[in-house]
Protein backbone atom coordinates (compact mmCIF):
# COMPACT_ATOMS: atom_id res chain seq x y z
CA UNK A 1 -46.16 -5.87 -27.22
CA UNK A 2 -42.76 -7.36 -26.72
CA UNK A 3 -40.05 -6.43 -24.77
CA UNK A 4 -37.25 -4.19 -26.65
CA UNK A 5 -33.95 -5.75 -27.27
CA UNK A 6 -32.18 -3.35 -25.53
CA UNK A 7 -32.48 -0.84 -22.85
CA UNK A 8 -31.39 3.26 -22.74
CA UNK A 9 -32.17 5.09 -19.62
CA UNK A 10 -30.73 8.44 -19.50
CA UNK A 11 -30.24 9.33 -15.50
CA UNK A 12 -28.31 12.30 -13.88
CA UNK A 13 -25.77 13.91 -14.81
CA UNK A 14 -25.49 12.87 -18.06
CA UNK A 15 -25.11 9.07 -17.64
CA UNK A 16 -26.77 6.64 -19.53
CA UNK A 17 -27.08 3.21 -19.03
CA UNK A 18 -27.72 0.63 -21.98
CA UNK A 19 -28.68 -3.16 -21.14
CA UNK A 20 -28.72 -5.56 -23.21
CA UNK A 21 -32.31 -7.12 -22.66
CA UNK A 22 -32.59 -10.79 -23.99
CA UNK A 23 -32.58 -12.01 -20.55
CA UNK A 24 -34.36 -15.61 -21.47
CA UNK A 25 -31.61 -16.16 -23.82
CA UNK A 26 -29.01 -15.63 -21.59
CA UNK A 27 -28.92 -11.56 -23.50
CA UNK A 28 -27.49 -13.54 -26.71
CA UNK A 29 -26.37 -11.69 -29.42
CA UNK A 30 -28.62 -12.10 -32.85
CA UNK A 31 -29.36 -9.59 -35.91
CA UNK A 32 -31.68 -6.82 -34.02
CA UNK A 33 -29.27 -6.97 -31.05
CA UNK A 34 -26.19 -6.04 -33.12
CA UNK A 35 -28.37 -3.42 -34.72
CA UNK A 36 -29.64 -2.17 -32.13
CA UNK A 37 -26.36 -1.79 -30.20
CA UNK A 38 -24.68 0.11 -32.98
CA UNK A 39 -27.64 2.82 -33.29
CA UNK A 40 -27.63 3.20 -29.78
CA UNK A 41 -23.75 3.79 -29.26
CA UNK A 42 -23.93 6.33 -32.85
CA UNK A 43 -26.33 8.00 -31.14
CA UNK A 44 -24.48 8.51 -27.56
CA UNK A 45 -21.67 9.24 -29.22
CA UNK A 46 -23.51 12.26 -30.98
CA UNK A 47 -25.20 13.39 -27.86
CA UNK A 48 -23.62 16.62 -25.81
CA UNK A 49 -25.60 15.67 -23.06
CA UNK A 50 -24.41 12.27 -22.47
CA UNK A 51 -20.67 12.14 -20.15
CA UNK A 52 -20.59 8.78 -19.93
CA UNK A 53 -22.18 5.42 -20.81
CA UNK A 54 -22.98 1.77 -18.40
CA UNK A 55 -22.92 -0.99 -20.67
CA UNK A 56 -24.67 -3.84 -18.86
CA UNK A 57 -27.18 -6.55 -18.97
CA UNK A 58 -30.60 -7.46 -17.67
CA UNK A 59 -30.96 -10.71 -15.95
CA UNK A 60 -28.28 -12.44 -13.92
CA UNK A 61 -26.01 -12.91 -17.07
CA UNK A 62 -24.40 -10.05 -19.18
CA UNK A 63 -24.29 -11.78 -22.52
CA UNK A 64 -23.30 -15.49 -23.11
CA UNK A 65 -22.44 -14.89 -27.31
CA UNK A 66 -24.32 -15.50 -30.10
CA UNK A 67 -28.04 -17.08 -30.22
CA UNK A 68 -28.55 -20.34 -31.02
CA UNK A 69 -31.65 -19.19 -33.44
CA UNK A 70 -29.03 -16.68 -34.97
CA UNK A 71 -26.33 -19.47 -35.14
CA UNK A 72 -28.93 -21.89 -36.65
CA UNK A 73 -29.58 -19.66 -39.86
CA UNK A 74 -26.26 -18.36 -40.37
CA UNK A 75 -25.74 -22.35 -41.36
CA UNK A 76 -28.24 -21.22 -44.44
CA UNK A 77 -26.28 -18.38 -45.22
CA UNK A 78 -24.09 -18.31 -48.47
CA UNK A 79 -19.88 -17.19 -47.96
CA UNK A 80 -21.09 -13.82 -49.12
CA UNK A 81 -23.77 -13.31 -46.61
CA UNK A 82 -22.06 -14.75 -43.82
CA UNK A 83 -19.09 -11.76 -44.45
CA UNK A 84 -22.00 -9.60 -44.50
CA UNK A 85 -23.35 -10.48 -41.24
CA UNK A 86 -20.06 -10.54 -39.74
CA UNK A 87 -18.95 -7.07 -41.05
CA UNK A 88 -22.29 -5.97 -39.38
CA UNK A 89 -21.14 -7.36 -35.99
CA UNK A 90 -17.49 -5.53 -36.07
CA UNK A 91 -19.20 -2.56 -36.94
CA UNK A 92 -21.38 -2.82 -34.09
CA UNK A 93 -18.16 -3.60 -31.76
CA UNK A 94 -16.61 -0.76 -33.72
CA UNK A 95 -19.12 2.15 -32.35
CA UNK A 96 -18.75 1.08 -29.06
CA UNK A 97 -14.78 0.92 -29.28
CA UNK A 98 -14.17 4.59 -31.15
CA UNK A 99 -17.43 5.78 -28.81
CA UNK A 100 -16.02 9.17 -27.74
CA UNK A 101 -17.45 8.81 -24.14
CA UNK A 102 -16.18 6.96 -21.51
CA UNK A 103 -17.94 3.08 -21.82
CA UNK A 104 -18.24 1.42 -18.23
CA UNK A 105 -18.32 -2.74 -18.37
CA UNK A 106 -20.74 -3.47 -15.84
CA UNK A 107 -20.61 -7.57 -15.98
CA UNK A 108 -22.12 -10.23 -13.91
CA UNK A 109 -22.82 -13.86 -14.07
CA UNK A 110 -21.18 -14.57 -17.73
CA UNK A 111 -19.23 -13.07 -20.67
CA UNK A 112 -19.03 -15.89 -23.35
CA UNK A 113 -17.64 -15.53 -27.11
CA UNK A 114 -18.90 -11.92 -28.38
CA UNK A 115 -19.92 -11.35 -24.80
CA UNK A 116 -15.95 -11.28 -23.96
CA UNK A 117 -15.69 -9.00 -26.78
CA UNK A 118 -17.78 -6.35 -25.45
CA UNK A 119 -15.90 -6.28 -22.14
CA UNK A 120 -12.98 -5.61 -24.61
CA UNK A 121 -14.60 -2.63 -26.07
CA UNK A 122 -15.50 -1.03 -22.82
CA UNK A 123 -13.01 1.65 -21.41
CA UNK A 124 -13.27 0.34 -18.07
CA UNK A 125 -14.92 -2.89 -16.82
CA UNK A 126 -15.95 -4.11 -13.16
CA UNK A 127 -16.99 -7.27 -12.77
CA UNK A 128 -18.56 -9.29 -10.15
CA UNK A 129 -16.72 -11.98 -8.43
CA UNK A 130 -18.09 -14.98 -9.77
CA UNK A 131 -18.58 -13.98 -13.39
CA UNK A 132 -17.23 -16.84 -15.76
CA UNK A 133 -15.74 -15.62 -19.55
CA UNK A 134 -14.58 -17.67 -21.93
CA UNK A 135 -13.81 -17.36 -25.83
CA UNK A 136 -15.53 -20.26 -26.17
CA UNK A 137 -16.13 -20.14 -30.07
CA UNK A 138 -13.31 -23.15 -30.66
CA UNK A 139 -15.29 -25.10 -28.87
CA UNK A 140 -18.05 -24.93 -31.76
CA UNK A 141 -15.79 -25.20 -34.08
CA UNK A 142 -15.48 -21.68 -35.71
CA UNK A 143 -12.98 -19.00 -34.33
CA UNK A 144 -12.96 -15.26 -32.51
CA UNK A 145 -12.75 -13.36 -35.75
CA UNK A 146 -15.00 -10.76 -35.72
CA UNK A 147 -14.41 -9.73 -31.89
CA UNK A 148 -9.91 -10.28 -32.52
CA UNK A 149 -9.06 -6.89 -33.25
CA UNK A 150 -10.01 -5.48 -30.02
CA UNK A 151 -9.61 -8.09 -27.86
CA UNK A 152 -6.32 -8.91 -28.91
CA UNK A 153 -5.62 -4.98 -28.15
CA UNK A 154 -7.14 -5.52 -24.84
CA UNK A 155 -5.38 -8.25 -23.20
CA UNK A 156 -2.04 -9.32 -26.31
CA UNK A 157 -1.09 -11.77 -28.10
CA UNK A 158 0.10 -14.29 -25.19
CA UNK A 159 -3.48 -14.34 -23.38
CA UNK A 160 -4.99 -14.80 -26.86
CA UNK A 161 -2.93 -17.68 -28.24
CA UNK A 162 -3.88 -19.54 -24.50
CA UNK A 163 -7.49 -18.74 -24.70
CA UNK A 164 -8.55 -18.51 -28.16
CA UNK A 165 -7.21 -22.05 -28.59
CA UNK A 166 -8.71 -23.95 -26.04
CA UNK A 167 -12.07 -21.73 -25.87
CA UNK A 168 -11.48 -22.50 -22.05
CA UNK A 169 -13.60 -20.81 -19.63
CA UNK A 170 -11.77 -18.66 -16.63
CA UNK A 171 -12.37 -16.53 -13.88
CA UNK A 172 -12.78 -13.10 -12.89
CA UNK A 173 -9.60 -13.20 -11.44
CA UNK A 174 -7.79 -14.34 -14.50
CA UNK A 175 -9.76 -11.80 -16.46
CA UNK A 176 -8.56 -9.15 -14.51
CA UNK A 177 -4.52 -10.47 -14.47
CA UNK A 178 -4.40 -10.22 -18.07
CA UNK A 179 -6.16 -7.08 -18.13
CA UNK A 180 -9.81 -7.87 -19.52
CA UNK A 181 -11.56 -6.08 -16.90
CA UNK A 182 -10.11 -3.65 -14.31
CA UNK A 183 -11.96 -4.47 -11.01
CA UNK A 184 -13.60 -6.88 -9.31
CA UNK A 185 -16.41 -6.21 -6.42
CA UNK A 186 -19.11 -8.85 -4.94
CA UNK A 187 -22.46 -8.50 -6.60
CA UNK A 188 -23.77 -6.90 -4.02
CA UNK A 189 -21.73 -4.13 -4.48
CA UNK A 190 -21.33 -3.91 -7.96
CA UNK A 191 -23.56 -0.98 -8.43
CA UNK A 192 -21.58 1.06 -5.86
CA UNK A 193 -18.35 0.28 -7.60
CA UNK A 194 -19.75 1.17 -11.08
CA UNK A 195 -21.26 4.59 -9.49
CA UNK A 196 -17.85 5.94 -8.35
CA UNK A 197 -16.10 5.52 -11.50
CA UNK A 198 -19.15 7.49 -13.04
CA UNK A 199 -18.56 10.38 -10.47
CA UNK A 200 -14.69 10.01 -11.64
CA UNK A 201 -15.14 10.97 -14.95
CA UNK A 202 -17.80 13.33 -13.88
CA UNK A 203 -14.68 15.54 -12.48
CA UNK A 204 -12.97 15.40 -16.09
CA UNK A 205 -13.36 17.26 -19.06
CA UNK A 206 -15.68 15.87 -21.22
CA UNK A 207 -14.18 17.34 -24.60
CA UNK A 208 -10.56 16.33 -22.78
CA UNK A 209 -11.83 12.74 -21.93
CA UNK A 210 -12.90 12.35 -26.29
CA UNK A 211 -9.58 13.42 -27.12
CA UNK A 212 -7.61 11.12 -24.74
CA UNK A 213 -9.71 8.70 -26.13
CA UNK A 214 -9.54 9.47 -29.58
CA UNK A 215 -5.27 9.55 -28.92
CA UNK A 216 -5.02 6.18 -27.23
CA UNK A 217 -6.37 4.93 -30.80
CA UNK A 218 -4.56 6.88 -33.13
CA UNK A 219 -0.75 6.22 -30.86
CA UNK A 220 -1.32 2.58 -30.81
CA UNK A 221 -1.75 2.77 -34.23
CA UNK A 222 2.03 4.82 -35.12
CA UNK A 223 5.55 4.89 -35.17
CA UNK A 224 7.33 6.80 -32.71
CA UNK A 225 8.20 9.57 -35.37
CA UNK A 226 4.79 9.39 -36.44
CA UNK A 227 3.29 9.71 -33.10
CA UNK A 228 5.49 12.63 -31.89
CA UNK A 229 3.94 14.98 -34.79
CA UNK A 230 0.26 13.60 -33.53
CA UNK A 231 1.14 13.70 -30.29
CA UNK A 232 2.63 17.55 -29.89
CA UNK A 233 -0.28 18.43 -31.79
CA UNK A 234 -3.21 16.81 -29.76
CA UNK A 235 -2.17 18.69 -26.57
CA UNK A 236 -1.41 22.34 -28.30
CA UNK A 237 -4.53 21.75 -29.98
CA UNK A 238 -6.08 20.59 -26.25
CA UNK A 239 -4.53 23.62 -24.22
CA UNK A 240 -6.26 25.90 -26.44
CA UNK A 241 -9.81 24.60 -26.46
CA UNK A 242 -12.34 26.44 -24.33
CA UNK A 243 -12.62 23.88 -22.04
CA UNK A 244 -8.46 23.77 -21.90
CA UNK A 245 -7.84 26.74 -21.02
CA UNK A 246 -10.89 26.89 -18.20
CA UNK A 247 -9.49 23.74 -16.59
CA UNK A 248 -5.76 25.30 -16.47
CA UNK A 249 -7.41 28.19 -14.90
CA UNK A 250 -9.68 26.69 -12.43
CA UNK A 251 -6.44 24.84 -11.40
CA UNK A 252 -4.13 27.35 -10.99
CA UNK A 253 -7.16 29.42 -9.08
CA UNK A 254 -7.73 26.16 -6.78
CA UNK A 255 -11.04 26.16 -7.81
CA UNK A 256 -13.43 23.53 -9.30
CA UNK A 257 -13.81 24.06 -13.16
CA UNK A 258 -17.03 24.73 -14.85
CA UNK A 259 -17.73 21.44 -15.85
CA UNK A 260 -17.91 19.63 -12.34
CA UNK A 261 -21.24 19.57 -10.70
CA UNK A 262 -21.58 22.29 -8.01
């Protein structure tokens, strides 16, 4: 029986970890991936249980961008099925981007082409020292369509215009200067890193964390005059909630609230 494309361990406290698992291919993106990446995050997003979600890799590389198989038959693919297969792919980068938990980046060794995009689409990313990325797709000849929308929301129009270009390969240090990732920690103590951001979000409200989430999207999206409506309206409706009004409470009592582990 062969090995599952991808990986979902649930583990305490509501944290689940999904890993890409195409480890002899460098975890390349090809058809049952994407699919299987997009169920996956639909389903965590539907899941009460589920505070917050590790996106990693097996193997020593997180994902070095599409399959070479994958890339070989899209060549046989009419106009209308390549649009197809790419609307597939931003739907798949879609769920993970709208997911309402919190998505951790957990990269090592590479994040190549679509690779780079999912460290876009994670909330927060930590990244160990001597992880290469690169939007590398120029250098094939084709261009970072699919993955654009949210990388170019991740890191603006300047980094883009100097990277998608060239497809040039940088650093973790670069990565995290134009604001890619948001850490960087030796291998060795990735894990740890990665753990204390889950006990971070552990001490927030989960149905507070979906809405911030939720607002970032719909802000960056508006006008001003637009936003102020939206805006006055997220946090009355916010203040009210259950969960609101306990956390208000639990502050003003200098206690913990209900939703952080005792």
């Amino acid at each position: 029986m062969s090995e599952p494309v991808l990986r979902l361990d649930r583990r305490g406290g509501g944290i689940a970890h999904v890993s890409l698992n195409r480890p002899e291919v460098r975890n390349a993106f090809n058809a049952e991936l994407i699919g299987a990446l997009r169920a996956a995050f639909d389903a965590l997003a539907a899941d009460p249980a589920v505070r917050a979600v590790v996106l990693t890799g097996t193997g020593k590389i997180f994902c070095g961008g599409a399959d070479i198989g994958w890339m070989r038959d899209a060549l046989e693919l009419d106009a209308a099925d390549n649009v197809r297969d790419a609307e597939r792919m931003s739907e798949m980068f879609r769920a993970i981007d709208r997911c309402p938990k919190p998505v951790i980046g957990r990269i090592a060794g590479a994040a190549l082409g679509g690779g780079a995009g999912l460290a876009a689409v994670c909330d927060i990313v930590v990244a160990a020292s001597d992880t290469i990325f690169g939007f590398t797709e120029t250098k094939l000849g084709i261009i970072p369509a699919v993955i654009s929308p949210f990388v170019l929301a991740k890191i603006g129009r300047s980094a883009a215009r100097a990277l998608f270009l060239s497809g040039a390969r940088f650093d973790a240090a670069r990565a995290l200067r134009i604001g890619l990732i948001h850490d960087i920690a030796p291998l060795e103590e990735l894990d740890a890193r990665i753990e204390a951001i889950e006990i971070e979000f552990a001490t927030a409200g989960p149905g507070a964390i979906a809405a911030a989430k939720r607002l970032i999207a719909e802000v960056s999206e508006t006008t001003y005059d637009q936003s102020k409506a939206l805006t006055a309206g997220a946090i009355a409706t916010q203040r009210t909630t259950p969960e609101g009004q306990e956390g208000l409470r639990a502050f003003l009592e200098r206690r913990p609230a209900g939703w952080v582990a005792k």
